[in-house]
C-alpha atoms as a PDB file:
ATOM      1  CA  UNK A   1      16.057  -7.797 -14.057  1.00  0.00           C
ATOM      2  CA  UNK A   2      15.987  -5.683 -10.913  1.00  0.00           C
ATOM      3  CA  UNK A   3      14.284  -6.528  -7.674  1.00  0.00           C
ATOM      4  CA  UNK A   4      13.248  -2.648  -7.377  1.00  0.00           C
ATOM      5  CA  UNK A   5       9.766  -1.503  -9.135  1.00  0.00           C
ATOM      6  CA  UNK A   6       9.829  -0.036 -12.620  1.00  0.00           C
ATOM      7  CA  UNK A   7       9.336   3.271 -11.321  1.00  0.00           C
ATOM      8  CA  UNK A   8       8.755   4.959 -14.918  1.00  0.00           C
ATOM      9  CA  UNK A   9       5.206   3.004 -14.353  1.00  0.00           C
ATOM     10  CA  UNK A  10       4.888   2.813 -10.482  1.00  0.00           C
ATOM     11  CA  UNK A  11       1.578   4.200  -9.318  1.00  0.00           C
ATOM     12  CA  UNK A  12       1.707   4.220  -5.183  1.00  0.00           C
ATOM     13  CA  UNK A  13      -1.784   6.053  -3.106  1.00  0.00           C
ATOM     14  CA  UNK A  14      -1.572   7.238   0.333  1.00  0.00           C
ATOM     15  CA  UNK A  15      -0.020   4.949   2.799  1.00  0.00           C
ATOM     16  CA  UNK A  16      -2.901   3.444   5.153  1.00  0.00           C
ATOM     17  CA  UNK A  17      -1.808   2.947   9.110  1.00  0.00           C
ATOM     18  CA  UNK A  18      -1.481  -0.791   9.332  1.00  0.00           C
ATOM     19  CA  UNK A  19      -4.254  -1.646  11.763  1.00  0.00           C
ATOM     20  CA  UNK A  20      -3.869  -4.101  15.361  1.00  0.00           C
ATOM     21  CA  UNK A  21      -4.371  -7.290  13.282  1.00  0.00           C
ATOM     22  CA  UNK A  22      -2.192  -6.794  10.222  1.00  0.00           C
ATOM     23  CA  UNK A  23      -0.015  -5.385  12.542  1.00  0.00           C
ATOM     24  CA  UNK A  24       0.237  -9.039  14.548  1.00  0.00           C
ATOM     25  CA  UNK A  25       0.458 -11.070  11.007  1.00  0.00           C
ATOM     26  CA  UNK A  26       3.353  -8.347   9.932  1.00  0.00           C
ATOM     27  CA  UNK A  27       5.075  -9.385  13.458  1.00  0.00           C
ATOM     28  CA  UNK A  28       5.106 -12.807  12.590  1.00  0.00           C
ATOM     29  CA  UNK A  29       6.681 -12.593   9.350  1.00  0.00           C
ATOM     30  CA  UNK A  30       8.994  -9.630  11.206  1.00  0.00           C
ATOM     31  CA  UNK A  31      11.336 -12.720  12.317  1.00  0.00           C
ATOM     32  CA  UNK A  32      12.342 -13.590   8.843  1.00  0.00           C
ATOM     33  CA  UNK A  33      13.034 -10.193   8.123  1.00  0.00           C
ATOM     34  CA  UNK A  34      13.642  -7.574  10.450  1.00  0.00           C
ATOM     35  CA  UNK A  35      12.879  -4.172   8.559  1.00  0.00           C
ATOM     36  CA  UNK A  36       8.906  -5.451   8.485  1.00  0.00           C
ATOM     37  CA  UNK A  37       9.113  -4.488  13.066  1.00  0.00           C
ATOM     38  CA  UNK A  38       9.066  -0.928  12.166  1.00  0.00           C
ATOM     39  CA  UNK A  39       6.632  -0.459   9.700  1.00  0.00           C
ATOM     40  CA  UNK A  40       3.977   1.834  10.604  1.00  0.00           C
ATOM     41  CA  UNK A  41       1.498   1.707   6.774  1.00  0.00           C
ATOM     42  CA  UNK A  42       0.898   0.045   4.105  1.00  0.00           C
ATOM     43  CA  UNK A  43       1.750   1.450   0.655  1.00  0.00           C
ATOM     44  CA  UNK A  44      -0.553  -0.135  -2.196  1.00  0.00           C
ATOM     45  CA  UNK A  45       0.943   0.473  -5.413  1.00  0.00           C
ATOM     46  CA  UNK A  46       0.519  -0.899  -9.058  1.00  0.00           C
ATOM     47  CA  UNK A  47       2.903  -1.519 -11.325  1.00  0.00           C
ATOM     48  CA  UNK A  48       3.105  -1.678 -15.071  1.00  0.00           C
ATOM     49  CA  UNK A  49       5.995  -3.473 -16.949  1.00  0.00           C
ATOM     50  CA  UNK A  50       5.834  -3.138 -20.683  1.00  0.00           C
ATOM     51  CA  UNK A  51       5.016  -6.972 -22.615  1.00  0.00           C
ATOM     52  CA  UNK A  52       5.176  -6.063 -26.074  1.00  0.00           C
ATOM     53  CA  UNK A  53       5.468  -2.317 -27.695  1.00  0.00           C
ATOM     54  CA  UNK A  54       2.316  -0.116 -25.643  1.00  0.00           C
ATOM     55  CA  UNK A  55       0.953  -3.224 -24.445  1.00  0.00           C
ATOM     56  CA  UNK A  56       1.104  -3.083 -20.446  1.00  0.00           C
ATOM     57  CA  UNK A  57       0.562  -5.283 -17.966  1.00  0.00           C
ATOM     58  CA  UNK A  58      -0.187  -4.370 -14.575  1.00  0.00           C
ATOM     59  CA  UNK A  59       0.215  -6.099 -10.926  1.00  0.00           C
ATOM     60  CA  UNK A  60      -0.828  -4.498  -7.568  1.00  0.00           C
ATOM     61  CA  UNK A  61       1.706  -4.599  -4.722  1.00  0.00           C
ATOM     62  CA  UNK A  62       1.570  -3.889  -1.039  1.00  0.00           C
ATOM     63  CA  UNK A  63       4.648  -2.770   0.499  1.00  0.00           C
ATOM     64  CA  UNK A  64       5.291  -2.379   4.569  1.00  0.00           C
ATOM     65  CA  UNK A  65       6.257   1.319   4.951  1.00  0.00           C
ATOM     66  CA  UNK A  66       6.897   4.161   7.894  1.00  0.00           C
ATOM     67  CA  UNK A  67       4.935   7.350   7.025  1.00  0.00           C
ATOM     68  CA  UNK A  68       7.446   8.515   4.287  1.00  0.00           C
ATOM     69  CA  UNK A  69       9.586   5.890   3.534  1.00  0.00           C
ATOM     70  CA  UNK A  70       9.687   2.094   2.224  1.00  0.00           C
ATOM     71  CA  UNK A  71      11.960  -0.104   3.490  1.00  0.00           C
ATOM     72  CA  UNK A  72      10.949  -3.302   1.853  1.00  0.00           C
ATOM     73  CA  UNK A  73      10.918  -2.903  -1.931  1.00  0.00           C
ATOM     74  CA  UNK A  74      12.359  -6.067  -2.637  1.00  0.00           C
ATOM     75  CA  UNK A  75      10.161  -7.991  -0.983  1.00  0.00           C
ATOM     76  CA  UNK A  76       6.607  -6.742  -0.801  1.00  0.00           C
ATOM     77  CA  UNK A  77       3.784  -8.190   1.214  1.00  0.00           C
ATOM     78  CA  UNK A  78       1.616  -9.127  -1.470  1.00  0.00           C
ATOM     79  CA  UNK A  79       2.619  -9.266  -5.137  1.00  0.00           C
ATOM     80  CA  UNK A  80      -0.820  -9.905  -7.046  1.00  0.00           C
ATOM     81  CA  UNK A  81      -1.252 -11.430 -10.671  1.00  0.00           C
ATOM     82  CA  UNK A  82      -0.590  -9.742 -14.064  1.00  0.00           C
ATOM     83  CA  UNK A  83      -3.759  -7.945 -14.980  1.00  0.00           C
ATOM     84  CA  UNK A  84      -4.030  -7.305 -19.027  1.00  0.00           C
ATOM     85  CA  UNK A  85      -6.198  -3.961 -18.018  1.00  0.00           C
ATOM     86  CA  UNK A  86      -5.367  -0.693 -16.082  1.00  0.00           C
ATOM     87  CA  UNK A  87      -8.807  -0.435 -14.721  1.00  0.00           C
ATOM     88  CA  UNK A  88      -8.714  -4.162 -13.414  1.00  0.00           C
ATOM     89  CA  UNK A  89      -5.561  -3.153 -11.575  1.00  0.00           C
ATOM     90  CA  UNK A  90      -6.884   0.106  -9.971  1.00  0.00           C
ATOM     91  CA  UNK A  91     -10.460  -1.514  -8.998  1.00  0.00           C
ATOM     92  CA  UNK A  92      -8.709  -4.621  -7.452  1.00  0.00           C
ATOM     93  CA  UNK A  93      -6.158  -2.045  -5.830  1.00  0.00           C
ATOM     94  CA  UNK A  94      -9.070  -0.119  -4.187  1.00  0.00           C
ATOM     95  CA  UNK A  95     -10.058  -3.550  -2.943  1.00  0.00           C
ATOM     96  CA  UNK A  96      -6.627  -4.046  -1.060  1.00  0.00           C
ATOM     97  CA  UNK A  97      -6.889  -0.671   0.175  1.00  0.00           C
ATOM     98  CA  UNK A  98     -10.466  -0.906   1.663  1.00  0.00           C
ATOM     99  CA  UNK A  99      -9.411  -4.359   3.271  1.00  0.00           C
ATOM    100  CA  UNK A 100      -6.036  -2.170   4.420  1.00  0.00           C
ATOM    101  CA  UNK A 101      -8.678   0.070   6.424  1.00  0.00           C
ATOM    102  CA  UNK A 102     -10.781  -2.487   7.729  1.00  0.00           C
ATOM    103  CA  UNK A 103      -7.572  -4.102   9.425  1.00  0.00           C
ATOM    104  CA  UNK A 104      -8.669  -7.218   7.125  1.00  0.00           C
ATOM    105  CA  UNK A 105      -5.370  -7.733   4.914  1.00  0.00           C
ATOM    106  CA  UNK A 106      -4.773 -10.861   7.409  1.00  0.00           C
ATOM    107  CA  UNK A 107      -7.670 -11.787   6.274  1.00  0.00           C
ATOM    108  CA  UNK A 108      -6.941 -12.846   2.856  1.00  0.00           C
ATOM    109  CA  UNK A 109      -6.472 -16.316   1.601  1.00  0.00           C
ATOM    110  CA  UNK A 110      -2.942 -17.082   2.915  1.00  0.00           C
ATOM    111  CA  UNK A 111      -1.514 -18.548  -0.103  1.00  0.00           C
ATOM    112  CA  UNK A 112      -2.378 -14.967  -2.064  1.00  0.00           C
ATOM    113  CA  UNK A 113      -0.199 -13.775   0.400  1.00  0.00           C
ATOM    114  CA  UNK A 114       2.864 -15.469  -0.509  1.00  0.00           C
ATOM    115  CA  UNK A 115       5.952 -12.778  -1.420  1.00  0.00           C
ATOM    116  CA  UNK A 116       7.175 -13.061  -4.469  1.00  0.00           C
ATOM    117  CA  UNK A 117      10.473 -15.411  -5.375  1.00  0.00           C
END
């Protein structure tokens, strides 16, 4: 299986400028890896992966980015949970991106933080 996204059913939105205290959590996790020091945005994105013939399942990811490029698809920020429905996966992804604009993605429980393995 490959570390990149299934990009037949990658959905990214506009990148959102990473604001002064996701920036300073970002930093922090910038000494394990150093392409996170020059990200500029965050790029929320969902991803479908197919589990059985037209039945999807869907997981929102948020990716450190510059304005036009992503450095870090391997490892995103935040990997969420399989959701069974589209619509879950788009309403919690509008979530991430409010909390993206409100400079609150530090915020979030630190364990749902954890990249994924």
């Amino acid at each position: 299986m490959s570390n990149y996204p299934n990009l037949r059913e990658f959905y990214e939105r506009v990148p959102i400028l990473i604001g002064e205290n996701d920036r300073a959590a970002l930093l922090r996790k910038a000494e394990e890896d150093e392409a996170l020091e020059s990200s500029t945005h965050w790029l929320i994105a969902m991803e479908g992966s197919e589990k059985q013939r037209d039945v999807y399942h869907w997981k929102v990811l948020i990716y450190p980015s510059q304005t036009k490029s992503v450095h870090c698809y391997k490892s995103p920020y935040y990997s969420s949970k399989h959701f069974a429905s589209i619509y879950d996966a788009i309403n919690y992804s509008n979530e991430l991106s409010q909390k993206a604009k409100e400079d609150l993605l530090s915020t979030i429980e630190q364990h749902a933080l954890q990249r994924e393995a």
